[in-house]
C-alpha atoms as a PDB file:
ATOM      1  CA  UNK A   1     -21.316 -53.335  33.722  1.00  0.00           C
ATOM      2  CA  UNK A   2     -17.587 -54.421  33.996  1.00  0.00           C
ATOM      3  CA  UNK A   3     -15.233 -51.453  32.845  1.00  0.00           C
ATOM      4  CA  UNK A   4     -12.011 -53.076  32.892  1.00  0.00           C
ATOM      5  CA  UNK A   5     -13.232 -55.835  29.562  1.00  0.00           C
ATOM      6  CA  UNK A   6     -11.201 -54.737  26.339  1.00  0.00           C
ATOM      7  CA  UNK A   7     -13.033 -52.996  23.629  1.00  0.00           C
ATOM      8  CA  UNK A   8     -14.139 -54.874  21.023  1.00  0.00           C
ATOM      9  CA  UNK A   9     -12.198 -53.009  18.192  1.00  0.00           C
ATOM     10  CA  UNK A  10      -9.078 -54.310  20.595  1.00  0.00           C
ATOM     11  CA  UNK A  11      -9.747 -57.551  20.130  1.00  0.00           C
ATOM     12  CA  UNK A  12     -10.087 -57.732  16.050  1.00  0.00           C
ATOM     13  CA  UNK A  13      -6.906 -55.641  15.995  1.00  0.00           C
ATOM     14  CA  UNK A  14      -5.177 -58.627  18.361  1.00  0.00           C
ATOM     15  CA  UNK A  15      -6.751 -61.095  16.458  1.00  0.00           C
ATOM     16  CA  UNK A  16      -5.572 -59.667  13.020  1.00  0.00           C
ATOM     17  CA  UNK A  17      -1.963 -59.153  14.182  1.00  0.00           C
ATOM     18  CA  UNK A  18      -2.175 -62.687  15.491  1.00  0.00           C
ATOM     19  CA  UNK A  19      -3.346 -63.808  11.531  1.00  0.00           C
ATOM     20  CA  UNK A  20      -0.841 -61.825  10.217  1.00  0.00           C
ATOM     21  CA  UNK A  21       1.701 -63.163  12.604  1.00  0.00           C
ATOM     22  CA  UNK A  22       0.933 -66.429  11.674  1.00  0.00           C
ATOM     23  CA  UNK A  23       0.631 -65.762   7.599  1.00  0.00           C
ATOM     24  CA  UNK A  24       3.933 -63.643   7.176  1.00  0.00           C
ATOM     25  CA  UNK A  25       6.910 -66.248   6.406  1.00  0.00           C
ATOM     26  CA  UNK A  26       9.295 -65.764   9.495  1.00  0.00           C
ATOM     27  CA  UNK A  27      13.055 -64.033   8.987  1.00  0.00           C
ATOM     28  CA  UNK A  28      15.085 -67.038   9.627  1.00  0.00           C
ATOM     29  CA  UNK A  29      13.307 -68.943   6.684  1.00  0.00           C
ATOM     30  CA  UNK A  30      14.282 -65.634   4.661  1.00  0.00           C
ATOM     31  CA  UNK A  31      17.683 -66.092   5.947  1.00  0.00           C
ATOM     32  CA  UNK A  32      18.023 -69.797   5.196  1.00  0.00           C
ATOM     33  CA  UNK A  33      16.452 -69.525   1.686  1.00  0.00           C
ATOM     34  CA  UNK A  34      18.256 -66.339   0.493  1.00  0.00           C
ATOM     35  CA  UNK A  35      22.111 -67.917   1.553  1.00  0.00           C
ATOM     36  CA  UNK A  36      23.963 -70.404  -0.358  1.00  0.00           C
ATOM     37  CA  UNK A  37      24.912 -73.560   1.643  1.00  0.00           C
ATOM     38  CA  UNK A  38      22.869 -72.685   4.647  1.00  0.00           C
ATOM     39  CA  UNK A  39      20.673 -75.846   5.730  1.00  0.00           C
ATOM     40  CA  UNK A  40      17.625 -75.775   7.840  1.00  0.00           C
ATOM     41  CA  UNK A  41      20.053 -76.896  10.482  1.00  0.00           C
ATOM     42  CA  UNK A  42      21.391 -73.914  10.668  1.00  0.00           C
ATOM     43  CA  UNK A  43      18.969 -71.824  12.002  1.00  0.00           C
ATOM     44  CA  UNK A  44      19.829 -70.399  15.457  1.00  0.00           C
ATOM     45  CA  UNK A  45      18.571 -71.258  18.829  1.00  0.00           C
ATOM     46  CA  UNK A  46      17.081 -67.846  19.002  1.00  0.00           C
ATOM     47  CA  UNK A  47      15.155 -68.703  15.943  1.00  0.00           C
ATOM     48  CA  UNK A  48      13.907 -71.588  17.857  1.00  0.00           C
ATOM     49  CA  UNK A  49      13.182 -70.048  21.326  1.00  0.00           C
ATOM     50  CA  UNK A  50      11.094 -67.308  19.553  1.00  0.00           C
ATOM     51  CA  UNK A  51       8.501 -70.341  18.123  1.00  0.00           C
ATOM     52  CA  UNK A  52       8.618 -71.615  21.429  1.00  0.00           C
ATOM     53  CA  UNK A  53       8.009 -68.339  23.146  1.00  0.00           C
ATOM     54  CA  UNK A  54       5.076 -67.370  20.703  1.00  0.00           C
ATOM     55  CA  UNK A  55       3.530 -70.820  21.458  1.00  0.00           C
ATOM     56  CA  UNK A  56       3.924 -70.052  25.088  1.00  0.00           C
ATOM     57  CA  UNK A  57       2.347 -67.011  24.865  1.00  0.00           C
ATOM     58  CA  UNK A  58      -0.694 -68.107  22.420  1.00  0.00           C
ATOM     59  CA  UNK A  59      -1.497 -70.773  25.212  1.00  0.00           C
ATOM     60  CA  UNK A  60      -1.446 -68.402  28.337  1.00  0.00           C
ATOM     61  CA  UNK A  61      -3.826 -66.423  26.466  1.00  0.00           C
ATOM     62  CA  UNK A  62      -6.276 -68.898  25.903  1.00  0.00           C
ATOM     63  CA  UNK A  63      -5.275 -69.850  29.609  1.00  0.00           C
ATOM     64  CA  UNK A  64      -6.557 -66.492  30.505  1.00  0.00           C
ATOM     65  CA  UNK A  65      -9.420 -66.288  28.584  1.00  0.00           C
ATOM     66  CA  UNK A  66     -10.729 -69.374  30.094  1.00  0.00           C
ATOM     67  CA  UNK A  67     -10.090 -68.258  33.518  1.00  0.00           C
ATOM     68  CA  UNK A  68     -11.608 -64.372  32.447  1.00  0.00           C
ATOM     69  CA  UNK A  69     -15.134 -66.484  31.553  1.00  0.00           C
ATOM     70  CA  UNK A  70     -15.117 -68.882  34.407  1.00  0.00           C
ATOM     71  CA  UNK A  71     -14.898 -65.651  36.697  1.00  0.00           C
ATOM     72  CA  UNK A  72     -17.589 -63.741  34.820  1.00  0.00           C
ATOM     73  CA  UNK A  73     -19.657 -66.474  34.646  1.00  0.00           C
ATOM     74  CA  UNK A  74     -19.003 -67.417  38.732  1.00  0.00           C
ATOM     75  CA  UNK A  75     -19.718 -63.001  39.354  1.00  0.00           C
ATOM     76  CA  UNK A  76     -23.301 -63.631  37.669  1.00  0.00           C
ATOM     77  CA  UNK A  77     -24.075 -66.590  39.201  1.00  0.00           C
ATOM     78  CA  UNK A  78     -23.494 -64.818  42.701  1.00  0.00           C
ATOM     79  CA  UNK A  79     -25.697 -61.884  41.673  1.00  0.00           C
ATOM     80  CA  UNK A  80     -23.217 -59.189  40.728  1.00  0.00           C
ATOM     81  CA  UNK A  81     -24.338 -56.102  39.729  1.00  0.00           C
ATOM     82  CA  UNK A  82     -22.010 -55.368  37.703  1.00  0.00           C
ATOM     83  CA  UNK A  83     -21.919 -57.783  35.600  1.00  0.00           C
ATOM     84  CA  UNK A  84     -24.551 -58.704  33.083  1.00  0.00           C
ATOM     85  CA  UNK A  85     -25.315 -61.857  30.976  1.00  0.00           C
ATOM     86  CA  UNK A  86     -24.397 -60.528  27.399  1.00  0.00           C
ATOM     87  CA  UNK A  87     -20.602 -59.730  28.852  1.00  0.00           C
ATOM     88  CA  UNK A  88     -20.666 -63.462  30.572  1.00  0.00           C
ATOM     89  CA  UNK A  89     -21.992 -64.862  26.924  1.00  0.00           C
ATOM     90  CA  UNK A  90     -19.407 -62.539  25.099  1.00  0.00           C
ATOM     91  CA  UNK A  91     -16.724 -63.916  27.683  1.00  0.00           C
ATOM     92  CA  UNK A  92     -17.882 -67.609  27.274  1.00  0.00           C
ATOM     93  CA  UNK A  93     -17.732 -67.431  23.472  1.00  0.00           C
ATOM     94  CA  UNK A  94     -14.617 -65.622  23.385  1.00  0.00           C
ATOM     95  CA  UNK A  95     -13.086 -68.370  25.207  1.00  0.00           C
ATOM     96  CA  UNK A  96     -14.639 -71.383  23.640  1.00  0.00           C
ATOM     97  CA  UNK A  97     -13.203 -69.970  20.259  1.00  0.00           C
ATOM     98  CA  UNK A  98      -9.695 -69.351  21.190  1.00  0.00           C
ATOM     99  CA  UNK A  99      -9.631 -72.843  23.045  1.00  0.00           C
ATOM    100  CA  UNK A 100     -11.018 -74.352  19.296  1.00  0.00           C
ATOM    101  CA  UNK A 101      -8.516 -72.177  17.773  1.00  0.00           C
ATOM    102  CA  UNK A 102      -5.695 -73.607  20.032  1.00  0.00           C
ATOM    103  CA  UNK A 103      -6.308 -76.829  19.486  1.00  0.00           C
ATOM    104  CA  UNK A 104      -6.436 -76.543  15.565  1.00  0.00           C
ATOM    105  CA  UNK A 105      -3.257 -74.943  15.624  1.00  0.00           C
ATOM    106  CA  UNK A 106      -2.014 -78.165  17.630  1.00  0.00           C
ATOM    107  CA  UNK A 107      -3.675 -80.240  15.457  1.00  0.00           C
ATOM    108  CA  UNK A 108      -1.689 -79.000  12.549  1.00  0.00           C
ATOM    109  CA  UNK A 109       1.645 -79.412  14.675  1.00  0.00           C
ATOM    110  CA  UNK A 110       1.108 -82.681  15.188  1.00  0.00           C
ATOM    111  CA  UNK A 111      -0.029 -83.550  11.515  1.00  0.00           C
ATOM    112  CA  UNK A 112       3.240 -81.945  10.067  1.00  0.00           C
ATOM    113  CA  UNK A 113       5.352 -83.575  12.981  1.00  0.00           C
ATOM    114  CA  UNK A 114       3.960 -86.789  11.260  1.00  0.00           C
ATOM    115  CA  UNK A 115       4.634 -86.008   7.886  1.00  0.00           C
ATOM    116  CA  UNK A 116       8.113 -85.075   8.781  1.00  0.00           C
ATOM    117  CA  UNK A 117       8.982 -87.896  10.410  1.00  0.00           C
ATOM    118  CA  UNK A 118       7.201 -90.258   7.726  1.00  0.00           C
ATOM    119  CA  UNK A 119       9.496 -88.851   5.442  1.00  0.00           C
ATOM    120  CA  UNK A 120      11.947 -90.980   3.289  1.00  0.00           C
ATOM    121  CA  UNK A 121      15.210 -90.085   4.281  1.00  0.00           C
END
């Protein structure tokens, strides 16, 4: 068996930070709803780049999770020793959830995007 795959308690605790990350309102809403005469124009570049960045990351990791299962699943098919079908199953799932996950998230992007822009001005 593999000794390098992450613990399983590792992954609920990324996955809940990940929820909470996603449920807590961000600080520059908090900025631009507790200051008179600020508009949602307002909000900083930085503010912008850090969405960005978060989406960036969120996508290498399901980048990497993919390409984690395709090379567990490639190690068993050669015969490895070390690696047994439970951790390739484990790996597969894993990545066929945050792949589902991803592409609800865009989902929901693209549905606002469409309400915004459907908007009466």
């Amino acid at each position: 068996m593999v000794t390098n795959r992450p613990d399983i308690n590792q992954v609920l605790s990324q996955m809940r930070q990940m929820r909470e990350q996603v449920q807590s309102p961000s600080d520059s809403f908090n900025r631009v709803n507790s200051q008179d005469g600020l508009s949602v124009n307002d909000v900083t570049s930085a503010d912008k780049s850090e969405f960005s960045d978060m989406l960036k990351q969120a996508i290498d990791q399901v980048n990497s999770n993919q390409k984690a299962a395709t090379a567990l699943a490639q190690a068993y098919e050669r015969g490895d020793p070390n690696v047994d079908l439970p951790e390739v199953m484990i790996g597969l799932q894993k990545s066929s959830i945050s792949f589902e996950a991803m592409t609800q998230v865009r989902n929901k992007l693209v549905d606002a995007y469409e309400k915004i822009m459907n908007m009466p001005v």
